[in-house]
Protein backbone atom coordinates (compact mmCIF):
# COMPACT_ATOMS: atom_id res chain seq x y z
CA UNK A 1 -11.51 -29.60 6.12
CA UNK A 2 -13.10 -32.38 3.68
CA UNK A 3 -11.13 -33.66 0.60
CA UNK A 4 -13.13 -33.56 -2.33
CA UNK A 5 -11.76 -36.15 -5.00
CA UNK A 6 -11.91 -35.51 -8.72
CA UNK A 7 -10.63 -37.17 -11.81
CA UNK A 8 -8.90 -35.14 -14.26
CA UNK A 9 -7.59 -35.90 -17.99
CA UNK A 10 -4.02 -36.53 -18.71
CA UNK A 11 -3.41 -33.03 -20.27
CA UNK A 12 -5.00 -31.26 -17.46
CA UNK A 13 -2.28 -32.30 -15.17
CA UNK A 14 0.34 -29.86 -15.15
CA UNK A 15 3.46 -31.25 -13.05
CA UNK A 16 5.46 -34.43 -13.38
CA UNK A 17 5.09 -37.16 -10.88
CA UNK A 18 7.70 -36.08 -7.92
CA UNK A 19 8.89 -36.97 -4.76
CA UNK A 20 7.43 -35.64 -1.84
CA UNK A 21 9.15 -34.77 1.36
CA UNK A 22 8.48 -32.98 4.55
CA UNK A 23 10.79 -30.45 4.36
CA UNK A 24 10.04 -29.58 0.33
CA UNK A 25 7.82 -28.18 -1.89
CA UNK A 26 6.67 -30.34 -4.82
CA UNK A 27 5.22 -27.71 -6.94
CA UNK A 28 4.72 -23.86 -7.17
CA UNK A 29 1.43 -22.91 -8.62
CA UNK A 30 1.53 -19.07 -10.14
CA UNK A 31 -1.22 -16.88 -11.58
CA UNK A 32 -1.90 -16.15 -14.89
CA UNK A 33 -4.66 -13.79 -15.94
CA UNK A 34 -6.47 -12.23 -19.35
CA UNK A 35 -6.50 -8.21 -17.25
CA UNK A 36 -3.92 -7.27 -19.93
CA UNK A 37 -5.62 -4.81 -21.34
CA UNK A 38 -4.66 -1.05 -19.90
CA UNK A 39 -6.61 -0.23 -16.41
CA UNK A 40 -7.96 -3.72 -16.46
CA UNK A 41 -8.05 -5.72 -13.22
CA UNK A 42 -9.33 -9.05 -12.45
CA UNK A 43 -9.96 -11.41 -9.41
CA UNK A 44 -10.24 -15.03 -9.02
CA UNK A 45 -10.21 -18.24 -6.06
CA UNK A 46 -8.95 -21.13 -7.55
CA UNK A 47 -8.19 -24.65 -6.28
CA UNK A 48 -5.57 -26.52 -6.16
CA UNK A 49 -5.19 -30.78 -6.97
CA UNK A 50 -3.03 -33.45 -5.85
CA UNK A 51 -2.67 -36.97 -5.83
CA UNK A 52 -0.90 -39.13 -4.44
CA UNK A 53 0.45 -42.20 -5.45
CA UNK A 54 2.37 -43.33 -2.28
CA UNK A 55 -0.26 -45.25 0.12
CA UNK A 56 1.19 -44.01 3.69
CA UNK A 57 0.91 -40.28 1.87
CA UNK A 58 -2.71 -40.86 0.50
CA UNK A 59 -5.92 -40.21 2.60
CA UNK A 60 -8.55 -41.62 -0.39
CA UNK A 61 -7.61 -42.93 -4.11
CA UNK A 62 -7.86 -40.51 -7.58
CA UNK A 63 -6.85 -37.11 -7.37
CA UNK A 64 -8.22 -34.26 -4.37
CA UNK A 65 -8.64 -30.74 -4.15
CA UNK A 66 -7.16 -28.00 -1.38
CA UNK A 67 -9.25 -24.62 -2.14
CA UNK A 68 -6.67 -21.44 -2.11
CA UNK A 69 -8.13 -19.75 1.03
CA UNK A 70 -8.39 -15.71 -0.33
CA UNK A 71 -8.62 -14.21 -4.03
CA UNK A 72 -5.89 -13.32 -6.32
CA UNK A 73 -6.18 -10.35 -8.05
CA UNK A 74 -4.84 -9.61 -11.57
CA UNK A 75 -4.22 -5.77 -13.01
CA UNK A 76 -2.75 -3.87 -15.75
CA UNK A 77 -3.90 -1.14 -13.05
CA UNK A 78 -0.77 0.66 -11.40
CA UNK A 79 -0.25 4.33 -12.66
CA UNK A 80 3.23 4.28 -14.35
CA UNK A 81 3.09 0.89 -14.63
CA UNK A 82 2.65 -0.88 -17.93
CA UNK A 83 3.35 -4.60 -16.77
CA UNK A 84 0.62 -6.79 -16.03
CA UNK A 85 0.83 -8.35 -12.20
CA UNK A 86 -1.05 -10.47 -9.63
CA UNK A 87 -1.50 -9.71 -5.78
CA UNK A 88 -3.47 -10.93 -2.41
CA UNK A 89 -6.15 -8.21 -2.47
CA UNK A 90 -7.00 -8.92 0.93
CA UNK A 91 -3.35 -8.15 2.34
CA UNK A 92 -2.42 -4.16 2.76
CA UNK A 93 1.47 -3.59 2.50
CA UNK A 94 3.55 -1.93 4.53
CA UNK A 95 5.94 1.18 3.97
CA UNK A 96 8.85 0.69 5.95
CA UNK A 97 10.19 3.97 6.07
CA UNK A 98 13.37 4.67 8.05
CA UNK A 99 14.33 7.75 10.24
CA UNK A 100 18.00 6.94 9.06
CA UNK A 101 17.12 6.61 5.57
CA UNK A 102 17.70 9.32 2.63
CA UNK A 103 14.58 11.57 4.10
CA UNK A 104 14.59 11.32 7.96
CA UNK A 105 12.85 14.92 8.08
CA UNK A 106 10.16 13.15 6.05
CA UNK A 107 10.36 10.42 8.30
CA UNK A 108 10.38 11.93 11.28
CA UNK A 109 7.07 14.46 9.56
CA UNK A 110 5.03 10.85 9.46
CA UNK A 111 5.92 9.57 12.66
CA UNK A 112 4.61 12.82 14.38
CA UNK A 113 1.64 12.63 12.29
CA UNK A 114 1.02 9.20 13.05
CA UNK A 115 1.54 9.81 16.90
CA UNK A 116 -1.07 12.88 16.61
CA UNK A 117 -3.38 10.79 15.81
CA UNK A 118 -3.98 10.99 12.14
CA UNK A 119 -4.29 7.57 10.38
CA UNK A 120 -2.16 5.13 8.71
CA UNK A 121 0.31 3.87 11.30
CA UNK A 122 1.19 0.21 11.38
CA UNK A 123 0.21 -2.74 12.43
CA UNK A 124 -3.51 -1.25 13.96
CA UNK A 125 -3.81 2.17 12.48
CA UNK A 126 -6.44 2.80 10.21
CA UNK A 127 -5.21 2.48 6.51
CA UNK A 128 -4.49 4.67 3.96
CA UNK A 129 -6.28 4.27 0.56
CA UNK A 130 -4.34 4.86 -2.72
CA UNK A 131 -5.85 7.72 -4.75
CA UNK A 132 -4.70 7.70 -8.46
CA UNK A 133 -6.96 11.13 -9.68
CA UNK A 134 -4.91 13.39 -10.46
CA UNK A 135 -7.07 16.55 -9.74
CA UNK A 136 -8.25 14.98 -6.70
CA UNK A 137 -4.26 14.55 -5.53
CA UNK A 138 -3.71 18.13 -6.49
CA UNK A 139 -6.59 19.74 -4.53
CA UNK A 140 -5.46 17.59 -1.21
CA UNK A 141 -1.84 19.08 -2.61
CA UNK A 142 -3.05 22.65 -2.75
CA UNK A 143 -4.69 22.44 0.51
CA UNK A 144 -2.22 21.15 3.19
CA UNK A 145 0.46 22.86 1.26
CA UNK A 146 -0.70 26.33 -0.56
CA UNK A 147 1.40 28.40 -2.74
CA UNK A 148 3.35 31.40 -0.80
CA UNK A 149 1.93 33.38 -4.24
CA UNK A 150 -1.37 32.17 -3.18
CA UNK A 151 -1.66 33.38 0.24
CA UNK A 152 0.25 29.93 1.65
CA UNK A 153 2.68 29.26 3.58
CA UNK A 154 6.75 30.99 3.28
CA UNK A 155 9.01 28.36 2.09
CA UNK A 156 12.41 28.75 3.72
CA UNK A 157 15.28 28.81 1.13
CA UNK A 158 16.22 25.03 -0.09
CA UNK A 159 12.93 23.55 1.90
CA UNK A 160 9.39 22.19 0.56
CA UNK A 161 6.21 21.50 1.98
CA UNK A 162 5.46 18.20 2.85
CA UNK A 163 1.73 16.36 3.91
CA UNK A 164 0.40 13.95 5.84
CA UNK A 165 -1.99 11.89 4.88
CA UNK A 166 0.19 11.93 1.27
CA UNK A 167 -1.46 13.81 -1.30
CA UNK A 168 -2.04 10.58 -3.26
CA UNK A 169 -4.61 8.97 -0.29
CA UNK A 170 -8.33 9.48 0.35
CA UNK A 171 -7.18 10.53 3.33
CA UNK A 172 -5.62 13.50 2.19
CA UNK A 173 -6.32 17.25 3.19
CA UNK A 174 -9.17 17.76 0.84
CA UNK A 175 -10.35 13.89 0.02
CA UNK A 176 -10.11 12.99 3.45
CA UNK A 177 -12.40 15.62 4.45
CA UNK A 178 -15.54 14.98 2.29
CA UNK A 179 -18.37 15.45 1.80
CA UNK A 180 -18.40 18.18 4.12
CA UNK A 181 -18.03 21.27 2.82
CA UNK A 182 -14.82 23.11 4.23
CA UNK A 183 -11.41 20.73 4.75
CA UNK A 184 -10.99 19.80 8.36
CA UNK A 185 -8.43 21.87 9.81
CA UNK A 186 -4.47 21.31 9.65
CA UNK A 187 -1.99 20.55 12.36
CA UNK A 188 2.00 21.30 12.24
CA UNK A 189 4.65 20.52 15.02
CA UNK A 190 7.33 22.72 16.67
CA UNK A 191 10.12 22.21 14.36
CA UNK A 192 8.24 22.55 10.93
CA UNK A 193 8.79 26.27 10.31
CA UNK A 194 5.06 26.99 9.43
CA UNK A 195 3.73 29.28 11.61
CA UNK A 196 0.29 29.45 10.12
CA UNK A 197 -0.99 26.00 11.57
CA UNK A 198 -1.81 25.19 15.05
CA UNK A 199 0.69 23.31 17.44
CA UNK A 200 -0.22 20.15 19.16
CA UNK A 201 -3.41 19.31 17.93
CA UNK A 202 -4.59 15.57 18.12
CA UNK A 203 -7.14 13.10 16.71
CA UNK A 204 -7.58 11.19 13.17
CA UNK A 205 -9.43 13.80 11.30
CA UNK A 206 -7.57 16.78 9.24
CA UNK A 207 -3.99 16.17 8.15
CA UNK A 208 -0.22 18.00 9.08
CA UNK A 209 2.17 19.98 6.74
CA UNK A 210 5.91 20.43 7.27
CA UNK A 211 8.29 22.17 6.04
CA UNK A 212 11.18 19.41 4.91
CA UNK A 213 14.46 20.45 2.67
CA UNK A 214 13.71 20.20 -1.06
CA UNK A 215 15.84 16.92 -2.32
CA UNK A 216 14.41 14.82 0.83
CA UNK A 217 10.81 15.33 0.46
CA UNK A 218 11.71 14.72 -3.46
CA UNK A 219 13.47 11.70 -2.95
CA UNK A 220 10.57 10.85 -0.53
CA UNK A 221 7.89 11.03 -2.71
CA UNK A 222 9.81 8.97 -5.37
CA UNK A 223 10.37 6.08 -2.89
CA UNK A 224 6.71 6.12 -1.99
CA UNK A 225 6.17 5.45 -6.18
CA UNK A 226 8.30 2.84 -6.07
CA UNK A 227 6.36 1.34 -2.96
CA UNK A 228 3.13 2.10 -4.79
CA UNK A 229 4.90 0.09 -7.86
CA UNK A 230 6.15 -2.88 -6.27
CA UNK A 231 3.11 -3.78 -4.51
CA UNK A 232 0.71 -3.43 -7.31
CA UNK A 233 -0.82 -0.60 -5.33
CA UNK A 234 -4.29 0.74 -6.94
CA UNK A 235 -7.16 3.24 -6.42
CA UNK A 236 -8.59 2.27 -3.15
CA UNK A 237 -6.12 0.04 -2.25
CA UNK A 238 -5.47 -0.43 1.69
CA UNK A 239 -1.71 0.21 3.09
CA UNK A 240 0.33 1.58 5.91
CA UNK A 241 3.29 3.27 6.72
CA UNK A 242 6.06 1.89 9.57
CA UNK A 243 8.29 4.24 11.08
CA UNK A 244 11.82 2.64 11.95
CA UNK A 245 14.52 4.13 13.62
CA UNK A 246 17.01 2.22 11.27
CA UNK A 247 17.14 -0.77 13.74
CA UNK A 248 13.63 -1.43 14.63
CA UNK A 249 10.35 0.25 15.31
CA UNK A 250 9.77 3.75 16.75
């Protein structure tokens, strides 16, 4: 890649001459952004300049600039959320959920999914896309999971139901079957206690529904917040879901 050489002004230059080894870092170069503003987001490739002042480190005199290679983006965007944070758009996290964690029935309800054939499983699954409307998560809510009182499923004392795609992806049981008119159909597995859903059905379109004991599918959905939280997670945003068996994949 070319250098390109530049000359700025003294107060331009934001770091103190400093030695330079091969082993260290001589400066760490963070984000700041004007998104503050609720819901706002913002992107931005910047570039980054050096010069050197020893000769054997220098390859041309004045001051050179090393282009960042992807976009950093900048929101005040994550429901729940009112701190202002920057990201690599272009990288989807992971959930690193464990079978031997607080919710292994939850656990074990995505890894099923996932092996069925529905999407989301890492590395090469196809991702999952946030979805932060509310109504939107609701219908994909009320349609892998129904309401006993509304003609849905039992619920056996101390369990809930629990979806796959989540509720709160595109992919969910409503969202991820538009624009067609009817939801594609749902998929359970033999130890799910819903007897309404077909057994052993494959392929990445419709979704699954389990039936998983109250306080785990709670504590699930909580950690899965937290996830969406700490990785700046927004509408539309990319991510998958790793199923570990507490000491490595599954």
């Amino acid at each position: 890649m070319p250098f390109k050489f530049y000359t700025l002004p003294a107060a331009a230059i934001d770091f103190p001459e400093q030695p330079v080894t091969l082993s260290s870092m001589p400066c760490e170069a963070l984000p700041t952004t004007t998104a503050t503003a609720a819901g706002a987001t913002g992107t931005a490739r910047t570039t980054i300049y050096y010069e050197f002042n020893n000769p054997s480190w220098a390859v041309g005199t004045g001051l050179f600039g090393i282009p960042v290679p992807m976009d950093v983006r900048c929101d005040n965007a994550v429901p729940g959320a009112s701190s202002v944070g920057c990201v690599f758009p272009d990288y989807a996290p992971t959930n690193v959920v464990s079978l031997s964690s607080s919710s292994p029935n939850c656990a074990r309800h995505v890894r099923d999914a996932q092996a069925s054939g529905l999407p989301g499983a890492y590395p090469d699954g196809q991702p999952l896309y946030r979805l932060t409307d509310a109504t939107l998560r609701d219908r994909n809510g009320n349609t892998a999971c129904p309401q006993f009182s509304s003609g849905g499923y039992p619920r056996p004392t101390g369990y809930s139901c629990d979806e796959y795609p989540f509720r709160s992806t595109w992919q969910g049981a409503y969202t991820g079957s538009l624009p067609q008119p009817q939801p594609y159909p749902g998929r359970t597995f033999d130890w799910c206690q819903i007897t309404a859903l077909p057994i052993g059905s494959t392929g990445p379109d419709g979704w699954s529904a389990c039936m998983i004991p109250a306080a785990e599918n709670s504590s699930a959905g909580s950690l899965l917040n937290v996830f969406y939280t700490d990785n700046r997670v927004i509408e539309k945003d990319a991510f998958r879901v790793w199923i570990v068996d507490g000491g490595g994949a599954v």
